[in-house]
N, C-alpha and C. Protein backbone atom coordinates (compact mmCIF):
# COMPACT_ATOMS: atom_id res chain seq x y z
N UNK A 1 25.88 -9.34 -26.23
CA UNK A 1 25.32 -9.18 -27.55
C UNK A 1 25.61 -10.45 -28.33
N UNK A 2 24.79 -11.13 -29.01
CA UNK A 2 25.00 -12.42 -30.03
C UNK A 2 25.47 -11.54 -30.80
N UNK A 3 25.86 -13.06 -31.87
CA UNK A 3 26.72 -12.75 -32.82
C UNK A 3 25.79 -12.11 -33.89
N UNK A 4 24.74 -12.48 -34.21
CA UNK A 4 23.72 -12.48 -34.83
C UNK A 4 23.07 -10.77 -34.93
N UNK A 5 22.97 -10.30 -33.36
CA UNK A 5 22.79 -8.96 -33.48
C UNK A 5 23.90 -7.97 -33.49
N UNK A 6 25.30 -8.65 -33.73
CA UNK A 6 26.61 -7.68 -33.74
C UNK A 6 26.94 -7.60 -35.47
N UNK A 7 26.47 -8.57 -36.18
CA UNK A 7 26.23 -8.60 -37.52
C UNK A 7 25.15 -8.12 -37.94
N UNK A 8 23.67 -8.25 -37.80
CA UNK A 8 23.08 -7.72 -38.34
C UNK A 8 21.85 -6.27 -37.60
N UNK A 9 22.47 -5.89 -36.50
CA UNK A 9 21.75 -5.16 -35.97
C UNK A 9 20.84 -5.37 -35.19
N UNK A 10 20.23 -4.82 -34.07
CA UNK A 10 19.14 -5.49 -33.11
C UNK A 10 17.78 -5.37 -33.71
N UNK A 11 17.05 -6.18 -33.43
CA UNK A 11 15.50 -6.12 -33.82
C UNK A 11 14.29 -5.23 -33.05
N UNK A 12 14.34 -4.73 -34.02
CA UNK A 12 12.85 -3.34 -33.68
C UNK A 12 11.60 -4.20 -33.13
N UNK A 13 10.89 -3.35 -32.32
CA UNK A 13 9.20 -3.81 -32.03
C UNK A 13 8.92 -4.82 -32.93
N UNK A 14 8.70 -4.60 -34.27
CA UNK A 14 8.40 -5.69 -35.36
C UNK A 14 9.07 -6.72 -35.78
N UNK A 15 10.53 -6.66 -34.69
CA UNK A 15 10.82 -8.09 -35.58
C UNK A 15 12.00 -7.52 -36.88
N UNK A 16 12.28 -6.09 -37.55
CA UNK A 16 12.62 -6.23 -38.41
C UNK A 16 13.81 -5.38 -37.75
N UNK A 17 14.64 -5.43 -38.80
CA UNK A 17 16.50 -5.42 -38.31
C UNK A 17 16.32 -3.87 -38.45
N UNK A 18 16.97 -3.45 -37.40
CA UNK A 18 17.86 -1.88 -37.20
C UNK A 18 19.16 -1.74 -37.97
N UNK A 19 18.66 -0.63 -38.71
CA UNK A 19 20.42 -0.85 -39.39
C UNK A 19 21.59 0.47 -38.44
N UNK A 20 22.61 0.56 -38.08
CA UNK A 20 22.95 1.71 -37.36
C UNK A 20 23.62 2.47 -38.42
N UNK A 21 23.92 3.48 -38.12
CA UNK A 21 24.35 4.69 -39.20
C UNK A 21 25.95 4.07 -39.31
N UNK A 22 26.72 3.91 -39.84
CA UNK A 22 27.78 3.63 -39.95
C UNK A 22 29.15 4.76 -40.97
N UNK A 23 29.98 4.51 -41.22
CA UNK A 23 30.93 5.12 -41.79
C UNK A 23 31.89 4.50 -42.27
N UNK A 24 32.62 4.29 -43.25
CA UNK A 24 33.72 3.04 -43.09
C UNK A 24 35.27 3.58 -43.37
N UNK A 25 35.94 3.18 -42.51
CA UNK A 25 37.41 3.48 -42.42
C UNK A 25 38.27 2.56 -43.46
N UNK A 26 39.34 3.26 -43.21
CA UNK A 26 40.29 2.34 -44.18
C UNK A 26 41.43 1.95 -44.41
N UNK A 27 42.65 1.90 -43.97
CA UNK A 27 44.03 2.06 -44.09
C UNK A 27 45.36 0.72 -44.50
N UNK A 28 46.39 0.99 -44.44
CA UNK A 28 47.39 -0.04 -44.83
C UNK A 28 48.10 -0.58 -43.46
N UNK A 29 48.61 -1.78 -43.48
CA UNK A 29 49.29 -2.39 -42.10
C UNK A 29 50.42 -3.03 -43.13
N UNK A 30 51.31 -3.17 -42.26
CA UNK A 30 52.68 -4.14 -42.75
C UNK A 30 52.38 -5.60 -42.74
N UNK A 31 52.47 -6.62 -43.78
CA UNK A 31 52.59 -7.52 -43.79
C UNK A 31 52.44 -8.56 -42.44
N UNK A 32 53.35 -8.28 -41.68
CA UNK A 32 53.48 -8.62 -40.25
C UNK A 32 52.52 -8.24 -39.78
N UNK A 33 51.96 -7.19 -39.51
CA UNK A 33 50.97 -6.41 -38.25
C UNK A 33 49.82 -7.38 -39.05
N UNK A 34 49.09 -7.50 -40.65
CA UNK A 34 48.45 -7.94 -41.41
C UNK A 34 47.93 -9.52 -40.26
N UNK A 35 49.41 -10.59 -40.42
CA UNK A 35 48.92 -11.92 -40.59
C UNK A 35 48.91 -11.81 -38.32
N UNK A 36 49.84 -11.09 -37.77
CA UNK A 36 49.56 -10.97 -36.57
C UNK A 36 47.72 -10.47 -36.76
N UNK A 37 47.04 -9.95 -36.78
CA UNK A 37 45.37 -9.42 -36.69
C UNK A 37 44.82 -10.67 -37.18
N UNK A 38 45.25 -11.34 -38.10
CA UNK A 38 44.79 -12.45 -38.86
C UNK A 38 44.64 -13.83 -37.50
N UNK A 39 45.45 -13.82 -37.13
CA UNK A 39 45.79 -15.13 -36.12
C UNK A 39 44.96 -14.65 -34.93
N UNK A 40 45.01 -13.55 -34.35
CA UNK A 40 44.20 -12.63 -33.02
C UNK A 40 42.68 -13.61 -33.59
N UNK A 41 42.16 -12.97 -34.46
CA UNK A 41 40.88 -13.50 -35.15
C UNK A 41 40.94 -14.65 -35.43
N UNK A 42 41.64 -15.34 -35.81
CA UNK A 42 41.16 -17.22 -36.27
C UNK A 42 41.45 -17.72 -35.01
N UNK A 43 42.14 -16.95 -33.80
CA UNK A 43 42.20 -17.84 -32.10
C UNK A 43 40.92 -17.80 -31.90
N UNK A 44 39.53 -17.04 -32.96
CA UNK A 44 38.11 -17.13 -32.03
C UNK A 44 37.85 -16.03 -31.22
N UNK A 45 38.53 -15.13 -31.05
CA UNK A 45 38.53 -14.52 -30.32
C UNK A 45 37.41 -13.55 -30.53
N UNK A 46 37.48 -12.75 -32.05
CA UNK A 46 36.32 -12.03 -32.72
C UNK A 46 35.57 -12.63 -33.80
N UNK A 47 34.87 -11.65 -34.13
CA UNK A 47 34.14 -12.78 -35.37
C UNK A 47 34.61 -12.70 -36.72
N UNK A 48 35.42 -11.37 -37.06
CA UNK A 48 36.35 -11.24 -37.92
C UNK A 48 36.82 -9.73 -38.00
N UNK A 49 37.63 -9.26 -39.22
CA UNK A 49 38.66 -8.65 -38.30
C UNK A 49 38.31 -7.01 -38.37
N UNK A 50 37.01 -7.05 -38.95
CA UNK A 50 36.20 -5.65 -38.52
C UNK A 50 36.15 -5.78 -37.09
N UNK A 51 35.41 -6.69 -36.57
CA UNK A 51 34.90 -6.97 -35.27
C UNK A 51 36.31 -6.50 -34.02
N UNK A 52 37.30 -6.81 -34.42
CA UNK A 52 38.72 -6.72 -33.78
C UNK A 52 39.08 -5.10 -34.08
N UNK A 53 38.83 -4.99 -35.09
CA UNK A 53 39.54 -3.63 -35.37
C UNK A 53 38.48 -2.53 -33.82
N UNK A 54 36.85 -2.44 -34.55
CA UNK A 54 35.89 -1.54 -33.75
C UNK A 54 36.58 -1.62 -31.89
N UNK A 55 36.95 -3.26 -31.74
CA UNK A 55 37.27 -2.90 -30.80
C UNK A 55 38.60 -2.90 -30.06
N UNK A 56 39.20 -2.54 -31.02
CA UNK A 56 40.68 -1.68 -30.48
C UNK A 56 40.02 -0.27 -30.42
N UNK A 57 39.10 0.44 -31.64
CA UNK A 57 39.15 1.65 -31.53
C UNK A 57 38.12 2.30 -30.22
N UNK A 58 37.61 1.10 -30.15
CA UNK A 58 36.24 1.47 -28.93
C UNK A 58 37.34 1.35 -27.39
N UNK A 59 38.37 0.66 -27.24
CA UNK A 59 39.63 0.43 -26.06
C UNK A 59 40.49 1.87 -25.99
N UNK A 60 40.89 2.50 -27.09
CA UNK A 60 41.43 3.30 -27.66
C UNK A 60 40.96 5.12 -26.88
N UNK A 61 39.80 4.44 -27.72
CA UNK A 61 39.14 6.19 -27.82
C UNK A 61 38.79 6.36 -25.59
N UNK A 62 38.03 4.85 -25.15
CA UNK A 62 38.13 4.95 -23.87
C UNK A 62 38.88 5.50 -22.90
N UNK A 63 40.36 5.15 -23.07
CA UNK A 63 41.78 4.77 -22.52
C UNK A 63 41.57 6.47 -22.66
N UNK A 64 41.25 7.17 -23.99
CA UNK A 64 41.66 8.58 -24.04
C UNK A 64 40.36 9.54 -23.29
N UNK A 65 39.52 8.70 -22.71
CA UNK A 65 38.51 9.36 -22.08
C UNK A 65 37.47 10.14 -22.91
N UNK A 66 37.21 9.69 -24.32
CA UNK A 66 35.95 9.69 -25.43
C UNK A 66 35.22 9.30 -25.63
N UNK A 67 34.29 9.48 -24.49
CA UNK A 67 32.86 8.72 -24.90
C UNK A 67 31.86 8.49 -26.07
N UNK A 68 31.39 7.58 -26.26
CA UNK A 68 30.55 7.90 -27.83
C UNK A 68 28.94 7.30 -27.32
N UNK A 69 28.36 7.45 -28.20
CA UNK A 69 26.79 7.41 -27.66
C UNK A 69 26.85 5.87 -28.48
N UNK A 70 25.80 5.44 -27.55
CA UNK A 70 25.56 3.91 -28.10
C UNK A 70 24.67 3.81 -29.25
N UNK A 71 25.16 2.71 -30.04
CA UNK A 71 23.94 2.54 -31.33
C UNK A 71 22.87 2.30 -30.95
């Protein structure tokens, strides 16, 4: 997947952007856990630290044998 369609959604027949249904989470981290996620992401690794988070929870929910339907 580009970066391009992990940000803005894949393109329909026409050319025009899919938006997927979404939900948004939210919570607190310690200082530490904070600038550790911070550094994971500026190594390049994701594109930022939504991108890192979805996929701990997409590793996560797997590991526990929870499948989810694709966008």
């Amino acid at each position: 997947m580009s970066v391009e369609t992990a940000l803005n959604g894949s393109k329909g027949a026409k050319g025009r952007r899919q938006r997927w249904d979404t939900r948004v989470l939210s919570g607190r981290v310690s200082p530490s856990t904070y600038e550790a996620v911070i550094k994971v992401v500026e190594a390049g690794n994701y594109v930022d630290v939504t991108d890192y988070l979805r996929d701990i929870v997409r590793k996560d929910l797997d590991a526990r044998g929870i499948s989810l339907e694709s966008p």
